[in-house]
Structures are given as C-alpha cells and as structure tokens.
N, C-alpha and C. Protein backbone atom coordinates (compact mmCIF):
# COMPACT_ATOMS: atom_id res chain seq x y z
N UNK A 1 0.85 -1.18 0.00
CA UNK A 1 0.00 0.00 0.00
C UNK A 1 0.89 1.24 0.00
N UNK A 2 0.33 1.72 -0.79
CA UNK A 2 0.96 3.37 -0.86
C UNK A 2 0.86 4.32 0.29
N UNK A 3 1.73 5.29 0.69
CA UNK A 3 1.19 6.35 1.68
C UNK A 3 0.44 6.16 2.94
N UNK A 4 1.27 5.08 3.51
CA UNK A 4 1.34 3.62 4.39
C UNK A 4 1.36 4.96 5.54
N UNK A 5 1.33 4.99 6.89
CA UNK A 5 1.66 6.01 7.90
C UNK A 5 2.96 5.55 8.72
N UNK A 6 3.75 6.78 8.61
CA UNK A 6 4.98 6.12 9.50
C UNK A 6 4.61 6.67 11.06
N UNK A 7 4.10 7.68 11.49
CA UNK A 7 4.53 7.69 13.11
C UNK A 7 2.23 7.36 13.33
N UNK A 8 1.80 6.58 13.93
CA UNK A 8 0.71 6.02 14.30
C UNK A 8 0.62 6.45 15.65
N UNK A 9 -0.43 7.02 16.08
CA UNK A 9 -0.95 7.37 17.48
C UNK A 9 -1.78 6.30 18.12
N UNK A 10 -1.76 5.45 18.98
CA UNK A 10 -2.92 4.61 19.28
C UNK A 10 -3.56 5.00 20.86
N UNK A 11 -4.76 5.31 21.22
CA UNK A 11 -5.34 5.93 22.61
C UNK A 11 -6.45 4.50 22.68
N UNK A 12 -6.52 4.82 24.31
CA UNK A 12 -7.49 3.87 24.59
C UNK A 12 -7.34 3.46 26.04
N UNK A 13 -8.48 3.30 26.73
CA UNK A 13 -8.18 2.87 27.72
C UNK A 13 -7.96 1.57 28.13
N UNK A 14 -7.94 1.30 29.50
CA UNK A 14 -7.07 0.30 30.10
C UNK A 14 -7.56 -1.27 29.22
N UNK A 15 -7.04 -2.43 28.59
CA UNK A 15 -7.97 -3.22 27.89
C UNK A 15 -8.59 -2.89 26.92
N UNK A 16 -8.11 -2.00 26.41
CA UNK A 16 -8.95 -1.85 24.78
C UNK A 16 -8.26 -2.34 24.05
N UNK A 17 -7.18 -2.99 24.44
CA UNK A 17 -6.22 -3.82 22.90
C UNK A 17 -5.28 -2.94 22.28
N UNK A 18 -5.14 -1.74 22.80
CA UNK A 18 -4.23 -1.02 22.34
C UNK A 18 -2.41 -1.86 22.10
N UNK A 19 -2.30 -2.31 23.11
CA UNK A 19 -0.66 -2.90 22.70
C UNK A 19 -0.34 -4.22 22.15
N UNK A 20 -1.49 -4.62 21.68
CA UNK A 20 -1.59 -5.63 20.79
C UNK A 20 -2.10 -5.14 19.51
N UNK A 21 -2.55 -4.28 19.91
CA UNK A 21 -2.85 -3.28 17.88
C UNK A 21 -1.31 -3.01 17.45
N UNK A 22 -1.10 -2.13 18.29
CA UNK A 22 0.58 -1.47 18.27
C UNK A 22 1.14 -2.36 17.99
N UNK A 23 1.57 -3.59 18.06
CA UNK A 23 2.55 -4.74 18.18
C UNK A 23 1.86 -5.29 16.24
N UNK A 24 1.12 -6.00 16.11
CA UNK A 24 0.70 -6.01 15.24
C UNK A 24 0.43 -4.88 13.83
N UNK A 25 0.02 -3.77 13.74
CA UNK A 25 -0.03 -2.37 12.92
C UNK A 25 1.81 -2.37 12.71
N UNK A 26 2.84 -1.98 13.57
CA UNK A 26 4.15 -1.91 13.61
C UNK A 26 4.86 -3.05 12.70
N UNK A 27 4.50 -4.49 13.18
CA UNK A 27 5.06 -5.23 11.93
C UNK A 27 4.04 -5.10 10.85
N UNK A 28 2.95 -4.79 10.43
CA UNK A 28 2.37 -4.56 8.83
C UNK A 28 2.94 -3.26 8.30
N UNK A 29 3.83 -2.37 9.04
CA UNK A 29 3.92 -1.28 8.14
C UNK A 29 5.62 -0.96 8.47
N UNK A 30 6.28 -1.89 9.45
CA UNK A 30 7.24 -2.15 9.57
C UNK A 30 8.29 -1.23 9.88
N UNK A 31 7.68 -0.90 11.04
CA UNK A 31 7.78 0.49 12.15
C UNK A 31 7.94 -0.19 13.76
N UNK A 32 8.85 0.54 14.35
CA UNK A 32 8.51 -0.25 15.73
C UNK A 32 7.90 0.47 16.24
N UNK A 33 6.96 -0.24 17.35
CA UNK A 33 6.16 -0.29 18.23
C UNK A 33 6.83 0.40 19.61
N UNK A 34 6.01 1.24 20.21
CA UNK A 34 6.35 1.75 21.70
C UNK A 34 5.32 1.72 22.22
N UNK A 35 6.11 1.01 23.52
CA UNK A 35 4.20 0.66 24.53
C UNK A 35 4.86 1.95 25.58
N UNK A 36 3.49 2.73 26.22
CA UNK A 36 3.51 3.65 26.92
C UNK A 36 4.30 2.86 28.54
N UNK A 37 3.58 1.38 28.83
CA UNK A 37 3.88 0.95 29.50
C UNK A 37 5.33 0.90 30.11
N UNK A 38 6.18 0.28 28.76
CA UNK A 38 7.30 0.03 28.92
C UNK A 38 8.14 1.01 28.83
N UNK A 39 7.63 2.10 28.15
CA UNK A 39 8.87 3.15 27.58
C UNK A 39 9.08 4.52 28.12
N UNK A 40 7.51 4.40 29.01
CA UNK A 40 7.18 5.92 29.71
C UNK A 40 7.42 5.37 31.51
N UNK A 41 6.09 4.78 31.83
CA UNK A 41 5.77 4.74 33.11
C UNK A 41 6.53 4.21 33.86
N UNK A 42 6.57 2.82 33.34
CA UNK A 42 7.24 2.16 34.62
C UNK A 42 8.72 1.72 34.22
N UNK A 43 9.42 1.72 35.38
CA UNK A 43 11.02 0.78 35.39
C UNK A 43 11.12 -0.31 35.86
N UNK A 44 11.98 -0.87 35.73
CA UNK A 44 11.67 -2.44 36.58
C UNK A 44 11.39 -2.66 37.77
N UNK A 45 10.64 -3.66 38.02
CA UNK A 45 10.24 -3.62 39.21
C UNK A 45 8.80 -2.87 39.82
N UNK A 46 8.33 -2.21 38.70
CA UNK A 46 7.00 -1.80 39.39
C UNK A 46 7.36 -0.20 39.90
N UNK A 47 8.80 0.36 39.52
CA UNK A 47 8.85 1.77 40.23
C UNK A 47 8.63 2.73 38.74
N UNK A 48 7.40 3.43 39.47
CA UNK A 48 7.04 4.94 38.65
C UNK A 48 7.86 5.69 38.54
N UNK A 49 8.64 5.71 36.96
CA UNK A 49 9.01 6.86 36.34
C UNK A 49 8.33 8.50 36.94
N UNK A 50 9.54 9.06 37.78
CA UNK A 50 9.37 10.85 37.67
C UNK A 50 8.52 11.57 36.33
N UNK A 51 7.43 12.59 36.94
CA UNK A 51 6.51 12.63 35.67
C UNK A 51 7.55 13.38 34.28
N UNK A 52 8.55 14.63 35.04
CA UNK A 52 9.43 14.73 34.05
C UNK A 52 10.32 13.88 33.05
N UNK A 53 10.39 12.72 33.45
CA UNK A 53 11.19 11.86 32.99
C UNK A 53 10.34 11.53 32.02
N UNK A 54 8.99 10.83 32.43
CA UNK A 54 8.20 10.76 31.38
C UNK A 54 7.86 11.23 30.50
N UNK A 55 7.57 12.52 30.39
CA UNK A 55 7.77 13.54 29.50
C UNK A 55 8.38 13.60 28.33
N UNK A 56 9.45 13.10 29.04
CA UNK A 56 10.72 13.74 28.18
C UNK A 56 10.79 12.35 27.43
N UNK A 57 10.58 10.84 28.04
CA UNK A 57 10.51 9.52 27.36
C UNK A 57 9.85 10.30 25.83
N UNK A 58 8.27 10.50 26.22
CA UNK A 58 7.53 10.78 25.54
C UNK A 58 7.88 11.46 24.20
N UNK A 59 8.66 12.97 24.52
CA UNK A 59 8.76 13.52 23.72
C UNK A 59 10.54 13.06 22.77
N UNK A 60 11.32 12.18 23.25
CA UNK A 60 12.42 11.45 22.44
C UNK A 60 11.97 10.26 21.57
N UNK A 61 10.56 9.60 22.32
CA UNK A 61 9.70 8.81 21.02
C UNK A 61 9.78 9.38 19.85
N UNK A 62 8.43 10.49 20.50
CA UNK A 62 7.49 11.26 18.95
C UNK A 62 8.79 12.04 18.16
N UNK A 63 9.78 12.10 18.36
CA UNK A 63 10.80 12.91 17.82
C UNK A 63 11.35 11.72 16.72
N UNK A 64 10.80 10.52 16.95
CA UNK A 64 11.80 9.58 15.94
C UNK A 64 10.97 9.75 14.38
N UNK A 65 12.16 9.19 13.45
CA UNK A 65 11.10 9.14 12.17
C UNK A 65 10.09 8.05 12.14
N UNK A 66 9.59 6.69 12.93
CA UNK A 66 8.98 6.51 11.93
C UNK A 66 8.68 5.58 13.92
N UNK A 67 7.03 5.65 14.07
CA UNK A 67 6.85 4.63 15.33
C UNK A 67 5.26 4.21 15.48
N UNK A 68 5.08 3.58 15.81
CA UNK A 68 3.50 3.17 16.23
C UNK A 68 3.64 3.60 17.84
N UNK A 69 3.26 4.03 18.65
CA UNK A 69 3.11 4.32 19.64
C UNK A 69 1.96 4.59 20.23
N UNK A 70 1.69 3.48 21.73
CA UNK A 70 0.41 3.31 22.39
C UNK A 70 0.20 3.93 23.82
N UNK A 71 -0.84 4.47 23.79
CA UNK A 71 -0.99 4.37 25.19
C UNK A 71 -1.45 6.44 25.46
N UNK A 72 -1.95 6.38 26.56
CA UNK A 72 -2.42 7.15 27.15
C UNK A 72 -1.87 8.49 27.69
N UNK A 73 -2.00 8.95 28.74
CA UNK A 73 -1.49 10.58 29.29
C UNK A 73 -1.52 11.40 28.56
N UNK A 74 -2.92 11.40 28.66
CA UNK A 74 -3.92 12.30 27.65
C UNK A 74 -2.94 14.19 27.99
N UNK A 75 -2.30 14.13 28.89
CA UNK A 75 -1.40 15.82 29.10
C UNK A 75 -0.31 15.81 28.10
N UNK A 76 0.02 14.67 27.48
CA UNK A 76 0.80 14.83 26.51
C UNK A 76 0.36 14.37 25.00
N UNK A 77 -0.98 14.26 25.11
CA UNK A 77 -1.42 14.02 23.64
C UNK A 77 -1.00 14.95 22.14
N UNK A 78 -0.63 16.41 22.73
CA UNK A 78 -0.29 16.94 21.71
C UNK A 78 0.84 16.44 21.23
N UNK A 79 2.00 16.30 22.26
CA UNK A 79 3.26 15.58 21.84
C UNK A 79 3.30 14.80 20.76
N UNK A 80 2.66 13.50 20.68
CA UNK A 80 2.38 12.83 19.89
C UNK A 80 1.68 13.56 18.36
N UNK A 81 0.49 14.30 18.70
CA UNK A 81 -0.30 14.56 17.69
C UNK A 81 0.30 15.32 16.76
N UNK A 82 1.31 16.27 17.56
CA UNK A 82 2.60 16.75 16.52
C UNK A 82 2.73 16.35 15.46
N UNK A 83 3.62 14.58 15.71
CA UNK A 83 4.19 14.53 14.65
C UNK A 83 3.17 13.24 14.19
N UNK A 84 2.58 12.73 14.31
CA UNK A 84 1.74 11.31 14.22
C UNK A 84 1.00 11.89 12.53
N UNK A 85 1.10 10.79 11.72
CA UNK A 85 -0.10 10.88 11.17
C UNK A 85 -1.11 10.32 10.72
N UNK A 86 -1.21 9.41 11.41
CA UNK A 86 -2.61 8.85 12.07
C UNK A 86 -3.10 8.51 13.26
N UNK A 87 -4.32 8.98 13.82
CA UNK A 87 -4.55 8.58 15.45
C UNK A 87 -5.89 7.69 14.83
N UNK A 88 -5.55 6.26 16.09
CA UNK A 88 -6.51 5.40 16.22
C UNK A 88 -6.98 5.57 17.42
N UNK A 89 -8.13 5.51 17.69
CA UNK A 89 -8.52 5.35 19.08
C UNK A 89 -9.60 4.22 19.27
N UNK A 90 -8.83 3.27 19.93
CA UNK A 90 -9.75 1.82 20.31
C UNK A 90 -10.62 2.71 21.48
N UNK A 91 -12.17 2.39 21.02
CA UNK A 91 -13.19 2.91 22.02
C UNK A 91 -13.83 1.52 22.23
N UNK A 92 -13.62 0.77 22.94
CA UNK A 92 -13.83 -0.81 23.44
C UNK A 92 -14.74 -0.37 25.17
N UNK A 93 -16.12 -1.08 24.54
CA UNK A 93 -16.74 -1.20 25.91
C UNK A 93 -16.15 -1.55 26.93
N UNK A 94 -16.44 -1.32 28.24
CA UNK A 94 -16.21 -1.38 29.45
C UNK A 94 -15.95 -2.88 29.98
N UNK A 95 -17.14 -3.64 29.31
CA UNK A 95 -17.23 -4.96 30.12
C UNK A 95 -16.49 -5.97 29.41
N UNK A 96 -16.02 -5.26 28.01
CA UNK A 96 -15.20 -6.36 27.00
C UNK A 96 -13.67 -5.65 27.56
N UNK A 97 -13.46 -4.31 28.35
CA UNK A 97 -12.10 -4.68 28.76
C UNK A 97 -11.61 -4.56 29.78
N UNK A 98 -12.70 -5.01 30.85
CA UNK A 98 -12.63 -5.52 32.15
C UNK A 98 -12.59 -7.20 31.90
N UNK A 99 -13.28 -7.71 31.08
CA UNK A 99 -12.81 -9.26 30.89
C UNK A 99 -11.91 -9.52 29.79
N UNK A 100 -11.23 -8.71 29.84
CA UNK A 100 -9.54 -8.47 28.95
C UNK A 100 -8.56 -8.27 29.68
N UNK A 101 -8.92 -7.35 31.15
CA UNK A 101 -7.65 -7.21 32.05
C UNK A 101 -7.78 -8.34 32.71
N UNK A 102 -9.02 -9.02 33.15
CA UNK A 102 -8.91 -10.25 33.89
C UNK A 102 -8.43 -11.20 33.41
N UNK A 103 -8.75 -11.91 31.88
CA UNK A 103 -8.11 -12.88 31.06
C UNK A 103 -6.39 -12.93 30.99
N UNK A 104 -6.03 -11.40 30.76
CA UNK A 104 -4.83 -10.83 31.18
C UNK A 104 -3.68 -11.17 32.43
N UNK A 105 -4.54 -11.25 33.23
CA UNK A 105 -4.03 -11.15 34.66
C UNK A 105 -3.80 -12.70 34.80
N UNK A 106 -4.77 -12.93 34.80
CA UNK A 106 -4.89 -14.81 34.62
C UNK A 106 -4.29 -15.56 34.13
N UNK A 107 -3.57 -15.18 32.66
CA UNK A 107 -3.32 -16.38 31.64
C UNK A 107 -1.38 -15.48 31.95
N UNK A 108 -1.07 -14.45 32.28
CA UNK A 108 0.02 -14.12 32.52
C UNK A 108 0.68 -13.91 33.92
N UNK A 109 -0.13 -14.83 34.74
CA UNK A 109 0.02 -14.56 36.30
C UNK A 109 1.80 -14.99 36.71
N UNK A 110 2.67 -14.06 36.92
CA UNK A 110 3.69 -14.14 37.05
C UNK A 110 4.64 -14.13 36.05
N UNK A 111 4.08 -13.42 35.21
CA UNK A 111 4.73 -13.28 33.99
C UNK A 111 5.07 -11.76 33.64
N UNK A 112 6.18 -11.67 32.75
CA UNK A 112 6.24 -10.05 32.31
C UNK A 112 5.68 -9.34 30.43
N UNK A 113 4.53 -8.83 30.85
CA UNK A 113 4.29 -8.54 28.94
C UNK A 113 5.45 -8.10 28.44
N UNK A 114 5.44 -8.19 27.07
CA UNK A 114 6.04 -7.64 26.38
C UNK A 114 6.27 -5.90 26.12
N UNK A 115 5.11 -5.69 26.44
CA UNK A 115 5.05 -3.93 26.84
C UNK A 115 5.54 -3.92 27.52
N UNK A 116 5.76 -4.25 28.90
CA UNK A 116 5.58 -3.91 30.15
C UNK A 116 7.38 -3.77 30.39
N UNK A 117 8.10 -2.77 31.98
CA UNK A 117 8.84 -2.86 31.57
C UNK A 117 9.80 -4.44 32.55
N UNK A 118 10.53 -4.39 32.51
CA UNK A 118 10.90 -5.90 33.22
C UNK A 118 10.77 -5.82 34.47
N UNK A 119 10.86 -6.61 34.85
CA UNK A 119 10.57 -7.50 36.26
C UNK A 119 8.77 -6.52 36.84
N UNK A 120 8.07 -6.20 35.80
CA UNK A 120 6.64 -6.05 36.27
C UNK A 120 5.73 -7.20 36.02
N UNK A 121 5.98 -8.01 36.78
CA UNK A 121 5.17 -9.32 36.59
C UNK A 121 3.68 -9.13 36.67
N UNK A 122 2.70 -9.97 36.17
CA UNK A 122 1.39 -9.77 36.64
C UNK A 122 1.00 -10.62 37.86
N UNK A 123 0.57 -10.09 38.39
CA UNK A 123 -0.42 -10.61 39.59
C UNK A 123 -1.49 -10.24 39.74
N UNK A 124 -1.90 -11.66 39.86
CA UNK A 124 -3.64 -12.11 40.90
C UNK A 124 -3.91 -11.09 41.69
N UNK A 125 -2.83 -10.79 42.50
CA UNK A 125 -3.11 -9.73 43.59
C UNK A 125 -3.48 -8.56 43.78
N UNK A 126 -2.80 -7.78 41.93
CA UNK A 126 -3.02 -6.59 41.84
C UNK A 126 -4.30 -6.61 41.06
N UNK A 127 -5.36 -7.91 40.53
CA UNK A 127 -6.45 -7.52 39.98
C UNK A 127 -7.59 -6.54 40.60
N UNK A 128 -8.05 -7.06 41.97
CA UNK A 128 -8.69 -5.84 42.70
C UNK A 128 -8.52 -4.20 42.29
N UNK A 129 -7.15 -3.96 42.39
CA UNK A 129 -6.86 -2.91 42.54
C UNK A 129 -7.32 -2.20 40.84
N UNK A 130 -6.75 -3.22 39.84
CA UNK A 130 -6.39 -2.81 38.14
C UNK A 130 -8.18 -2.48 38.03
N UNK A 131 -9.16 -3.39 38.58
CA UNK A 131 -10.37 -3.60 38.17
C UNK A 131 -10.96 -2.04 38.62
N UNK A 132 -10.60 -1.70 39.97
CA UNK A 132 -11.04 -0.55 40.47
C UNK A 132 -10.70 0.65 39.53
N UNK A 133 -8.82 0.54 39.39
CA UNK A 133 -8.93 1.84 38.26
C UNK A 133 -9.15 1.54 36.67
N UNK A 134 -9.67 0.64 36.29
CA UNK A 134 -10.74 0.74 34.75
C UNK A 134 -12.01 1.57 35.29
N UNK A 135 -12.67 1.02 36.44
CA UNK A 135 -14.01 1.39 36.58
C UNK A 135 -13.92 2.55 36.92
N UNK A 136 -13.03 3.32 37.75
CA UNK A 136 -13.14 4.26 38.31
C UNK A 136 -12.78 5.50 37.48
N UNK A 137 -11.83 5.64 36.86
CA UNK A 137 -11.29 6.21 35.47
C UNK A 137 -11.66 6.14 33.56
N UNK A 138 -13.50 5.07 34.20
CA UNK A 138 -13.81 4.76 32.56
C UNK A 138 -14.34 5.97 32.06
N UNK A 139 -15.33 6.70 32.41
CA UNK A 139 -15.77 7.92 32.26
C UNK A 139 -14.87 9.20 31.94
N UNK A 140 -14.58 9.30 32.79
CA UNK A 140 -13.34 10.77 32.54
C UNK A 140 -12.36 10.25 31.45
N UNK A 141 -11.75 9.02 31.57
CA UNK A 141 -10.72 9.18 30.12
C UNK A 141 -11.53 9.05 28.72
N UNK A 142 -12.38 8.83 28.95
CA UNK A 142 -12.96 7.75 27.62
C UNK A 142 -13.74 9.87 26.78
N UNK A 143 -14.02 10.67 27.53
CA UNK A 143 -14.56 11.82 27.67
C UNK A 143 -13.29 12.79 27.18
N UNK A 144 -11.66 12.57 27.86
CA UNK A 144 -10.86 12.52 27.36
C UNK A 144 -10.53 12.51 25.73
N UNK A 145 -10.80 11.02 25.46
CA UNK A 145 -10.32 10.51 24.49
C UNK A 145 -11.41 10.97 23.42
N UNK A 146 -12.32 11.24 23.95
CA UNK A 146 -13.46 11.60 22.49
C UNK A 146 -13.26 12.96 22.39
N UNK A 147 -12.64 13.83 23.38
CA UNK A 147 -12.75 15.31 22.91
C UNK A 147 -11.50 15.36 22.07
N UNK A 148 -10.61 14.92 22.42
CA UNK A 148 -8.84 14.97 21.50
C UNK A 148 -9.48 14.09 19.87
N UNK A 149 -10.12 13.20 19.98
CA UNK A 149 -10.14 12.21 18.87
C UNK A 149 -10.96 13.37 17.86
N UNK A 150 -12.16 14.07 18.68
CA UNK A 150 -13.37 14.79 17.76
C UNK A 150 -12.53 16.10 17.37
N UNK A 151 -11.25 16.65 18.14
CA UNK A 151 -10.66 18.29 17.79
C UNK A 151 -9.90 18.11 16.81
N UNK A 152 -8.70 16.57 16.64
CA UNK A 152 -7.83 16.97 15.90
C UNK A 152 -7.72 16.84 14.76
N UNK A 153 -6.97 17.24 13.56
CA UNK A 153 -7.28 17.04 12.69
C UNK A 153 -6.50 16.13 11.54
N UNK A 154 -5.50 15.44 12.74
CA UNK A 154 -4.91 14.26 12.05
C UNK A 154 -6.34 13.27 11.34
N UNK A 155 -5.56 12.47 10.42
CA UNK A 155 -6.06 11.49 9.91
C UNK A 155 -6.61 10.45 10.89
N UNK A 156 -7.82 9.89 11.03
CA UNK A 156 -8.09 9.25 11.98
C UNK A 156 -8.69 7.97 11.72
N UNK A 157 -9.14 7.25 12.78
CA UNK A 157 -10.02 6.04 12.73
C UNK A 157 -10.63 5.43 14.28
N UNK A 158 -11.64 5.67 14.33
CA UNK A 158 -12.48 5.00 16.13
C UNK A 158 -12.74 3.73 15.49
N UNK A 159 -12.48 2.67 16.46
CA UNK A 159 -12.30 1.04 16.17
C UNK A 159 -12.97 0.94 18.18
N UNK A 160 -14.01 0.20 17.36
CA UNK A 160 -14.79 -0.41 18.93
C UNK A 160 -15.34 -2.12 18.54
N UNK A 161 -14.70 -2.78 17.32
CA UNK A 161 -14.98 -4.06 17.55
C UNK A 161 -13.63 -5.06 16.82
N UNK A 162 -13.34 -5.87 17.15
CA UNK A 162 -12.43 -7.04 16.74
C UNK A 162 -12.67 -6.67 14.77
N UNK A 163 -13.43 -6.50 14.64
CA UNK A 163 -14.01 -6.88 12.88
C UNK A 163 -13.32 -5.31 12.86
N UNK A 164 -13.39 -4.11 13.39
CA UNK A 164 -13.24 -3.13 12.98
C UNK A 164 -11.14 -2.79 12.72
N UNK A 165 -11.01 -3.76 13.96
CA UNK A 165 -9.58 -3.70 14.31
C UNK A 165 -8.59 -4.57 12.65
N UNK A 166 -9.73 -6.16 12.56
CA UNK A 166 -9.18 -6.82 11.30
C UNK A 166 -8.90 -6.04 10.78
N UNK A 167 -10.56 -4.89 9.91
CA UNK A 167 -10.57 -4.25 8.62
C UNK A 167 -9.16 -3.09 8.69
N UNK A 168 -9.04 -2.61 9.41
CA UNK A 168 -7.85 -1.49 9.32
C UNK A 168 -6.64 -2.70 9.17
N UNK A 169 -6.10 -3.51 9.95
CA UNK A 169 -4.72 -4.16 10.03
C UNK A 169 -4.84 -4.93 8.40
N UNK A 170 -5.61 -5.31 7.89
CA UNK A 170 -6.17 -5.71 6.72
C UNK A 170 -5.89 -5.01 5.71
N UNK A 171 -6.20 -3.61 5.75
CA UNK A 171 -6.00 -2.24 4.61
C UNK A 171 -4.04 -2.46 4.60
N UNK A 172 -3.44 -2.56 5.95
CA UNK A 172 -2.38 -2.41 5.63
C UNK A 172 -1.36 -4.04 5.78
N UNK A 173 -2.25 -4.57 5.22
CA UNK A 173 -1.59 -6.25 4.45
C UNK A 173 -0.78 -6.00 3.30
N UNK A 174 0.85 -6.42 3.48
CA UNK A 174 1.76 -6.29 2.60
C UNK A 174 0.77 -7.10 1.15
C-alpha cells in the first residue's frame, strides 16, 4: 500500500487492545512499536518513572522518524499529535475490557508482557486494585479521548470491535 503512515498514534483505555494493535499495525507497516507501559511509566520492578522523565521519554519517542506508539497521558497528547499521522482510538466497551484485564491477569500470572517494563510481573493480587482503576477512570478518560479524537485534525479512525480492528490491520496487508 501506498502512503502507508509512519509515526501512528494509538489511545485507549485500560484493555482496549491497544498494545496488541501497536505490536501487530508496527510489523504490517514495519515500524517499531512503543508501549507507553514500557517506555514511559514504569522501570523495573514496578517503580514509577518521575513525571518529568516521562515527558521527556515521551517527547524522544514522537521525535523519531517513523513509530507506532500506544498508550495514554492524555497531558501529553499533543506531543504525539505533533508529529503522528494517524490517530486510532480503540473505544472498546467497558465490560469487553474488564474481561480483557482479567483474562490478562490470569493467563500471565507471574509473567512479564512484552510492553511492560521488566521485572513487572502480573499478579492475581493486583487484579482488585487494576479492576477498580478501569471502573473508576472509565468515564473521565474515555470523555478525554473523544474530545482529542473529535478536535484533531490528524487522519483518523475509532475502532470499537475485533471486525473493525481486522478491517484497518487488513488495509495495511503487505
């Protein structure tokens, strides 16, 4: 495909499939992938990146030529929107990604994602807590994510089902 996008924005909240779009979109257009997870927030071990630090992660990403990059902190969305030229935003119901963080939690219990940054294993233990901030934070980001998605005037696409996610990764089949 022609006029393929090199730097990709992907938003979404917690369980919307965002770093499995990213991971997938990145090898069809053959760009790497940056999970917010791994590259912004956290360091090993579960310790929170200084918000400046993050920042600055943020803004040495969007500065590269060519990235798929996922994930959230909606205070730095312009960063991204800069240079991106295309924003996706997975808008995935509530209850399909609350039984996405749980499937999650479950099938990787003591394990480290591939986003994620090392030694952040998942745990059983922290589901309580993960479940509370989806529910508690679904409203305000998702309100977030529709006012940035409806202002800007990058090239876009809202994806809220598996069929919607194929048809785009599909458009960009070598």
């Amino acid at each position: 495909m022609t006029n393929q996008p090199k730097r990709v924005m992907i938003i979404g909240s917690a369980g919307s499939g965002k770093s499995t779009l990213a991971r997938l979109l990145a090898e069809r257009l053959s760009v790497p992938a940056y999970h917010m997870d791994r590259e912004v927030f956290w360091l090993p071990g579960w310790v929170e990146r200084e918000h400046d630090d993050q920042v600055a992660q943020i803004e040495r990403i969007a500065a590269l030529d060519e990235w798929v990059f996922e994930g959230n902190k909606s205070s730095t969305f312009s960063i991204r929107e800069a240079r991106a030229d295309l924003l996706i935003w997975l808008d995935v119901p509530l209850w399909k990604r609350l039984w996405r963080v749980t499937r999650r939690a479950i099938v990787q219990n003591g394990q480290t994602r591939d986003d994620m940054a090392g030694g952040c294993n998942e745990r059983l233990t922290m589901l309580p807590g993960f479940w509370w901030f989806v529910l508690s934070t679904a409203a305000s980001s998702r309100r977030k994510q529709q006012a940035f998605f409806e202002k800007t005037d990058l090239p876009k696409s809202r994806l809220s089902t598996l069929q919607d996610v194929e048809t785009l990764l599909e458009s960009y089949r070598a």
